[in-house]
C-alpha atoms as a PDB file:
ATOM      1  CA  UNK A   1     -52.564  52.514   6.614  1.00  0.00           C
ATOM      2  CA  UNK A   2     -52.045  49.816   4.688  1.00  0.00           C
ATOM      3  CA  UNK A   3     -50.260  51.342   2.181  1.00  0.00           C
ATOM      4  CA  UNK A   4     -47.809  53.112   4.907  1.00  0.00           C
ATOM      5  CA  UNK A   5     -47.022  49.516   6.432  1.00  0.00           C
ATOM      6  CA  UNK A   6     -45.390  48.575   3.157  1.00  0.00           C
ATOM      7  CA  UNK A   7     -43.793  51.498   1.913  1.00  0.00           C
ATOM      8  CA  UNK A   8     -42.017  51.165   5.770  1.00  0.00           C
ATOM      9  CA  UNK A   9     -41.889  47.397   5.393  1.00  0.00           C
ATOM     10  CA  UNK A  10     -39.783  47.995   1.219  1.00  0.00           C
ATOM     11  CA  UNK A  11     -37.836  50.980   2.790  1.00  0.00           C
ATOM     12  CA  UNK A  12     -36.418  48.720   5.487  1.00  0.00           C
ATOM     13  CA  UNK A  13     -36.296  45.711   3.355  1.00  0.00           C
ATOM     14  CA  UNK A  14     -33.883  48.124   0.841  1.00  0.00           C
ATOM     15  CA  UNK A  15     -32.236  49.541   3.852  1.00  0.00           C
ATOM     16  CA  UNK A  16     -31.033  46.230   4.891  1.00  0.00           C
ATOM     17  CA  UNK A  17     -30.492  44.856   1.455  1.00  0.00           C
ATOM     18  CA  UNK A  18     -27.997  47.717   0.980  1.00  0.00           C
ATOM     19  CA  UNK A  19     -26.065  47.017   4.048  1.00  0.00           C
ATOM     20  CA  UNK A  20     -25.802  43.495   3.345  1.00  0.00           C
ATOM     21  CA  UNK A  21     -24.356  44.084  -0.168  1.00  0.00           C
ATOM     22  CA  UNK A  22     -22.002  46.534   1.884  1.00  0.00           C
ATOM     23  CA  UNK A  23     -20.989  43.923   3.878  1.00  0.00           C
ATOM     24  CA  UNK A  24     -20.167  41.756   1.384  1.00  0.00           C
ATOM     25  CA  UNK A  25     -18.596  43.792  -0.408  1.00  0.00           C
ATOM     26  CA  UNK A  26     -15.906  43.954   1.626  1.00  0.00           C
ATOM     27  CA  UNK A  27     -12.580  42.821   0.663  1.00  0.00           C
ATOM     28  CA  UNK A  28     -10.916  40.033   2.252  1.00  0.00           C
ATOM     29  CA  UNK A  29      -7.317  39.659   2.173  1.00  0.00           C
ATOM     30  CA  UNK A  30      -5.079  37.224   2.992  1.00  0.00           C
ATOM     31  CA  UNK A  31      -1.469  36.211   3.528  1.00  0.00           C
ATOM     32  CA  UNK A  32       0.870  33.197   3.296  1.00  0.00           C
ATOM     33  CA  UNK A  33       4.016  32.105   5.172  1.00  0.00           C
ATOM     34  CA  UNK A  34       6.462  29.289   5.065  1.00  0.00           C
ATOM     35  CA  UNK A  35       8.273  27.111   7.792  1.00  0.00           C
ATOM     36  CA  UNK A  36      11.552  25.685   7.290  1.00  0.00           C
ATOM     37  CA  UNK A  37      14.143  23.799   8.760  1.00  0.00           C
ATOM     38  CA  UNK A  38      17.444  22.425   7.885  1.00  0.00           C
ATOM     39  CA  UNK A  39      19.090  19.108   9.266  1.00  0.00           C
ATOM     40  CA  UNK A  40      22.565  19.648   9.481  1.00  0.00           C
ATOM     41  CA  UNK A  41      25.400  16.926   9.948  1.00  0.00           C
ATOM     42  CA  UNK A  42      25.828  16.418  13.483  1.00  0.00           C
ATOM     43  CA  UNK A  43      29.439  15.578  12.537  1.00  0.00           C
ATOM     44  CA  UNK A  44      31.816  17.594  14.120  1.00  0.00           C
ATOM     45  CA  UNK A  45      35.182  16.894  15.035  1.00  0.00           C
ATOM     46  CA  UNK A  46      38.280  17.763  16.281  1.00  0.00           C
ATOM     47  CA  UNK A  47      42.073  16.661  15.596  1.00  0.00           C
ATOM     48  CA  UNK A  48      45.145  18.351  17.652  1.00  0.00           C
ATOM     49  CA  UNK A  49      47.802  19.788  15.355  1.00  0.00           C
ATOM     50  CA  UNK A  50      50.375  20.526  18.056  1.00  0.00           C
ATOM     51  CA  UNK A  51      51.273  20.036  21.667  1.00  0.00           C
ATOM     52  CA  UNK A  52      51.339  22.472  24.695  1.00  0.00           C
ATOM     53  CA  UNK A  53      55.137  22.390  25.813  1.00  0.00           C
ATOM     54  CA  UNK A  54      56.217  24.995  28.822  1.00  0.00           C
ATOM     55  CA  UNK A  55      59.715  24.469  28.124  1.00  0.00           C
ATOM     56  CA  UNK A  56      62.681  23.774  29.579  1.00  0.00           C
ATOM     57  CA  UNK A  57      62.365  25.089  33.496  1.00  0.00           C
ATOM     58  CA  UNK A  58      65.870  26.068  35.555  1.00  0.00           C
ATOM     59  CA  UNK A  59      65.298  23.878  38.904  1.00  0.00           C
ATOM     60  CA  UNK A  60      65.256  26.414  42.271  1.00  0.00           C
ATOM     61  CA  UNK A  61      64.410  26.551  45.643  1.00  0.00           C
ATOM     62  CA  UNK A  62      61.255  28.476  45.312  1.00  0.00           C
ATOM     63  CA  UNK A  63      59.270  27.339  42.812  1.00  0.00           C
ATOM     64  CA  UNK A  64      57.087  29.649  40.717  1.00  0.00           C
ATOM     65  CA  UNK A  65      54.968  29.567  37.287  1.00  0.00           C
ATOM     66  CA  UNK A  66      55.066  29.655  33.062  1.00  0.00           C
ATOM     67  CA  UNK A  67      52.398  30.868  31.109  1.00  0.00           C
ATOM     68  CA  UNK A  68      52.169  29.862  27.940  1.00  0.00           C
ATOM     69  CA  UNK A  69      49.862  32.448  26.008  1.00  0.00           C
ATOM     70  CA  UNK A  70      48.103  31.406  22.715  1.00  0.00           C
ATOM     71  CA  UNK A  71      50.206  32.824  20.806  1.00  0.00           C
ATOM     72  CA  UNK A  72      53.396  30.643  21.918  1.00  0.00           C
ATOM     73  CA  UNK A  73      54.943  33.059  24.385  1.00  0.00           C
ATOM     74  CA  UNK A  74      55.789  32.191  27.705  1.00  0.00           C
ATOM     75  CA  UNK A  75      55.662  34.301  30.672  1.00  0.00           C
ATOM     76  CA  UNK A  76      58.477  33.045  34.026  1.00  0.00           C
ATOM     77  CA  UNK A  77      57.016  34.269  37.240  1.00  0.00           C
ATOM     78  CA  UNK A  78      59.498  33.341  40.083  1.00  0.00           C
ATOM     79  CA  UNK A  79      61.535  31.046  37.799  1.00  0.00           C
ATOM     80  CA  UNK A  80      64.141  30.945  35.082  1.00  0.00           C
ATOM     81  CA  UNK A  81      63.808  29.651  31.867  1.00  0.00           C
ATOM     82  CA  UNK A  82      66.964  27.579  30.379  1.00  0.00           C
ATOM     83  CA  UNK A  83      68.146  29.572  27.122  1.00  0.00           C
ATOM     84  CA  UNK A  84      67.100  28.376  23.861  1.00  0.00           C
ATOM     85  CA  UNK A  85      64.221  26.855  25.644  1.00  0.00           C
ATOM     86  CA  UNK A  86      60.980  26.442  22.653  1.00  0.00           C
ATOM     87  CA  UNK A  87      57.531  27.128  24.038  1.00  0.00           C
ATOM     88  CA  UNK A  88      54.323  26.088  22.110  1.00  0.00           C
ATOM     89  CA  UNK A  89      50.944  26.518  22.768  1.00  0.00           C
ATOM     90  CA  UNK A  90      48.480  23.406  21.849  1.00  0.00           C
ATOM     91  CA  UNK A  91      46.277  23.808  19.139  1.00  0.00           C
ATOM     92  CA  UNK A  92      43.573  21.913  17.583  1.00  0.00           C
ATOM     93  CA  UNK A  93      41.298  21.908  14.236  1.00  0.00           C
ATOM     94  CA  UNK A  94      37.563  21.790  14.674  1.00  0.00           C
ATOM     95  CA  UNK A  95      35.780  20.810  11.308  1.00  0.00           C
ATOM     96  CA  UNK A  96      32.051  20.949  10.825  1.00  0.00           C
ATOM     97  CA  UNK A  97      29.098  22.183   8.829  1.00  0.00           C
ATOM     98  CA  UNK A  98      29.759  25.561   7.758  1.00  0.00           C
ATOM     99  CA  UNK A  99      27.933  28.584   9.941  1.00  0.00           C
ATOM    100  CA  UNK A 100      26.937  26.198  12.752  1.00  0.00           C
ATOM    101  CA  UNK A 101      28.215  27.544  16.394  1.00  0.00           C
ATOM    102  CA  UNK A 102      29.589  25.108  19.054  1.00  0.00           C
ATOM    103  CA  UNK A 103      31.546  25.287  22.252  1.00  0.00           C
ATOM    104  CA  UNK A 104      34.440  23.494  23.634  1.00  0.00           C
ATOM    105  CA  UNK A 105      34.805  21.826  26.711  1.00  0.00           C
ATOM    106  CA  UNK A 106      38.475  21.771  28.413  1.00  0.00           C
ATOM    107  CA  UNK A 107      39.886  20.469  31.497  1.00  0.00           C
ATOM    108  CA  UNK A 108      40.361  23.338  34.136  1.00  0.00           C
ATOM    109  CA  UNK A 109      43.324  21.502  35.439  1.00  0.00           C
ATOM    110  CA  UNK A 110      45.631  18.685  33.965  1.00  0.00           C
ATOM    111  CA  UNK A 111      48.299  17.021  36.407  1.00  0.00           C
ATOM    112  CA  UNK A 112      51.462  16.418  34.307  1.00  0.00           C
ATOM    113  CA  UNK A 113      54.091  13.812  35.604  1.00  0.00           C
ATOM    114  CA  UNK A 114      57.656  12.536  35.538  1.00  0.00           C
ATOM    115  CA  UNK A 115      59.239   9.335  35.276  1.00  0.00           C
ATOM    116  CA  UNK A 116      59.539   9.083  39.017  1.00  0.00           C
ATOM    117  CA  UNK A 117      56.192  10.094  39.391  1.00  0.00           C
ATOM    118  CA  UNK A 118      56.328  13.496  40.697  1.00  0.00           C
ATOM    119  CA  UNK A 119      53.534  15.593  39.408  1.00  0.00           C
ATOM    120  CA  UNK A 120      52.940  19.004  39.045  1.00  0.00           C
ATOM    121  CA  UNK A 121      49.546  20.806  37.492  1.00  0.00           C
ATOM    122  CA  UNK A 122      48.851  23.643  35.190  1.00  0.00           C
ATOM    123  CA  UNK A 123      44.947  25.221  34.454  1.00  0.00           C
ATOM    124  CA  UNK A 124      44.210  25.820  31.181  1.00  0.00           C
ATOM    125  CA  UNK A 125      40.769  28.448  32.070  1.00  0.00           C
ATOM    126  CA  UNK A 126      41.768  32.107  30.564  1.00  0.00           C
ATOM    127  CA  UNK A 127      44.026  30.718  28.140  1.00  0.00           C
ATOM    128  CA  UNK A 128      41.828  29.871  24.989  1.00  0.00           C
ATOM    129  CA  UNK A 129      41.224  32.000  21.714  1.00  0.00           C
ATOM    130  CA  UNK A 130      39.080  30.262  19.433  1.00  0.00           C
ATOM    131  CA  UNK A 131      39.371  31.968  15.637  1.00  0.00           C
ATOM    132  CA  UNK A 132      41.743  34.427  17.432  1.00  0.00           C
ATOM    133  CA  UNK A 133      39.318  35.981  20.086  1.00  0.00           C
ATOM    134  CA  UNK A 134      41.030  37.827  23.273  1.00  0.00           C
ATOM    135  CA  UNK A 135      42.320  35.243  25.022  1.00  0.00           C
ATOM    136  CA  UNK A 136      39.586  33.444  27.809  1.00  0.00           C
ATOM    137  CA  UNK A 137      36.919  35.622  25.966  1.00  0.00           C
ATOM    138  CA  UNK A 138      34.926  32.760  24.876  1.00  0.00           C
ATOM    139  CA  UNK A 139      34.914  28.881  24.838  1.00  0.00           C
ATOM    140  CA  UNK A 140      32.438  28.732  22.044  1.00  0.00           C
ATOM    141  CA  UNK A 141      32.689  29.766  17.933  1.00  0.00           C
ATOM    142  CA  UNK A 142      31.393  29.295  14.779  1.00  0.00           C
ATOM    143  CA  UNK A 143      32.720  26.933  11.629  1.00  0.00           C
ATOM    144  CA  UNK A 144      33.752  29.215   9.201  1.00  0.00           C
ATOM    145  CA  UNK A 145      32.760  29.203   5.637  1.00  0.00           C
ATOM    146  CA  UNK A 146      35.610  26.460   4.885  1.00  0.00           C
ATOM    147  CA  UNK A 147      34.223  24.050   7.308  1.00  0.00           C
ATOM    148  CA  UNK A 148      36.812  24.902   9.562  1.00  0.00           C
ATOM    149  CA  UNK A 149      37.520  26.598  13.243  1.00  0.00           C
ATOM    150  CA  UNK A 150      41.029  26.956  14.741  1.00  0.00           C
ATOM    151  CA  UNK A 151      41.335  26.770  18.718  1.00  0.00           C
ATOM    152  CA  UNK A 152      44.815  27.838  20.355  1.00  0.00           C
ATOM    153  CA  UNK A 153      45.605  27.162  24.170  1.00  0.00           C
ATOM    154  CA  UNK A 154      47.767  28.013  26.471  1.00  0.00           C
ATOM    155  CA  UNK A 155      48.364  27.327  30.247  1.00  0.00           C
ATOM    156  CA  UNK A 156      49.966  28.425  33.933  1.00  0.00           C
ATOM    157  CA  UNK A 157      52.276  25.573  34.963  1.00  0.00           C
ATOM    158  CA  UNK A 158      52.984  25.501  38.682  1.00  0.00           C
ATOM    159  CA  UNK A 159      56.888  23.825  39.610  1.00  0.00           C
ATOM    160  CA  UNK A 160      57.013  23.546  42.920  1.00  0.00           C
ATOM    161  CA  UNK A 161      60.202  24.684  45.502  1.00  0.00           C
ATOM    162  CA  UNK A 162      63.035  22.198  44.646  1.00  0.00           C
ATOM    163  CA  UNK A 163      60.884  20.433  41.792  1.00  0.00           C
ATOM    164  CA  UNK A 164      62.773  17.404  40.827  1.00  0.00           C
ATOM    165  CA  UNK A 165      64.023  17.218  37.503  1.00  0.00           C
ATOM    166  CA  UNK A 166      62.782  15.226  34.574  1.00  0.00           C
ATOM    167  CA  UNK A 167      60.189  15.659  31.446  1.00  0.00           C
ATOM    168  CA  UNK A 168      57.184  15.699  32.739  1.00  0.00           C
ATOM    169  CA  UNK A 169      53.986  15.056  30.608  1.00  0.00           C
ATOM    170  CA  UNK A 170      50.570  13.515  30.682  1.00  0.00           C
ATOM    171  CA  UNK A 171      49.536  10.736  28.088  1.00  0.00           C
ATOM    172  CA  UNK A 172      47.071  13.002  27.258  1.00  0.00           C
ATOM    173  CA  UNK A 173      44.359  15.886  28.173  1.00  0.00           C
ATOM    174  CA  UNK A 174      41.067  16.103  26.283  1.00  0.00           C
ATOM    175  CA  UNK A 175      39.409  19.018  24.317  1.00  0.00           C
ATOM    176  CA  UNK A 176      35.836  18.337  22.957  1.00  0.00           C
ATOM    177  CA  UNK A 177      33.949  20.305  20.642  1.00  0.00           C
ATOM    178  CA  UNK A 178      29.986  20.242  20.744  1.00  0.00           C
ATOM    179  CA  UNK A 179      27.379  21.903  18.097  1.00  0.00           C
ATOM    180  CA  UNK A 180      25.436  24.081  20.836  1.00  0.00           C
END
């Protein structure tokens, strides 16, 4: 009996001798990653490189509206335009790190006045193209590889019935550019 107690007791000691070298023979594997980040400049700016100008207007009894597209057409609804009249749409330089995406932030309205202090408005909203994107697409883009991003826009000026006559203007209406 004796005997049969340790050929049981070596056969399970082998048994679980084998198992364990199984188990460690198993292969362990393992993987690496990496974080990263980048600091970027948070320099970004933006300079105008021309004005938005509706034109020269024909004075009437019923008033009515110019659009100025981005792409320095105008569009009379209810009005006449004088002849020879030049319409520009404003448009602006944003500079900043290549790549980087921001958004611009515009008035909806701007009140524009003359020197006897009669005012009339125009809303800038659906008239923006930034990098020449369908106009009032987007208000945001991305500085392109130059460091660069060009922003064009437009307006609807409303002249009221029997507007009086003058140049009217603002001192000035602002357009700011953001990283997002």
């Amino acid at each position: 009996m004796k005997h049969s107690f340790y050929i049981k007791f070596i056969t399970i000691t082998i048994i679980a001798f084998c198992f364990s070298i199984i188990s460690f023979a198993q292969r362990n594997t393992t993987a690496t990653a990496t974080a990263t980040a980048e600091i970027v400049d948070d320099a970004i700016s933006v300079v105008k490189t021309s004005d938005l100008n509706f034109g020269k207007i024909i004075k009437n009894t019923y008033g009515g509206t110019v659009t100025v597209g981005v792409n320095d057409d105008a569009t009379p609804t209810s009005i006449t335009m004088a002849s020879q009249s030049e319409v520009s749409t404003a448009r602006f330089t944003a500079s900043g790190t290549p790549g980087t995406s921001y958004w611009v932030t515009l008035p909806s309205q701007v009140t524009i006045t003359n020197s006897g202090g009669q005012t009339m408005i125009f809303y800038t909203g659906s008239f923006i193209s930034i990098d020449d994107s369908t106009p009032g697409s987007t208000t945001s883009g991305t500085i392109g590889q130059d460091g660069t991003s060009y922003i064009k826009l437009g307006g609807e000026l409303h002249i009221g019935a029997n507007q009086a006559t003058g140049v009217y203007t603002n001192s000035s209406f602002t357009v700011t550019v953001n990283y997002n």
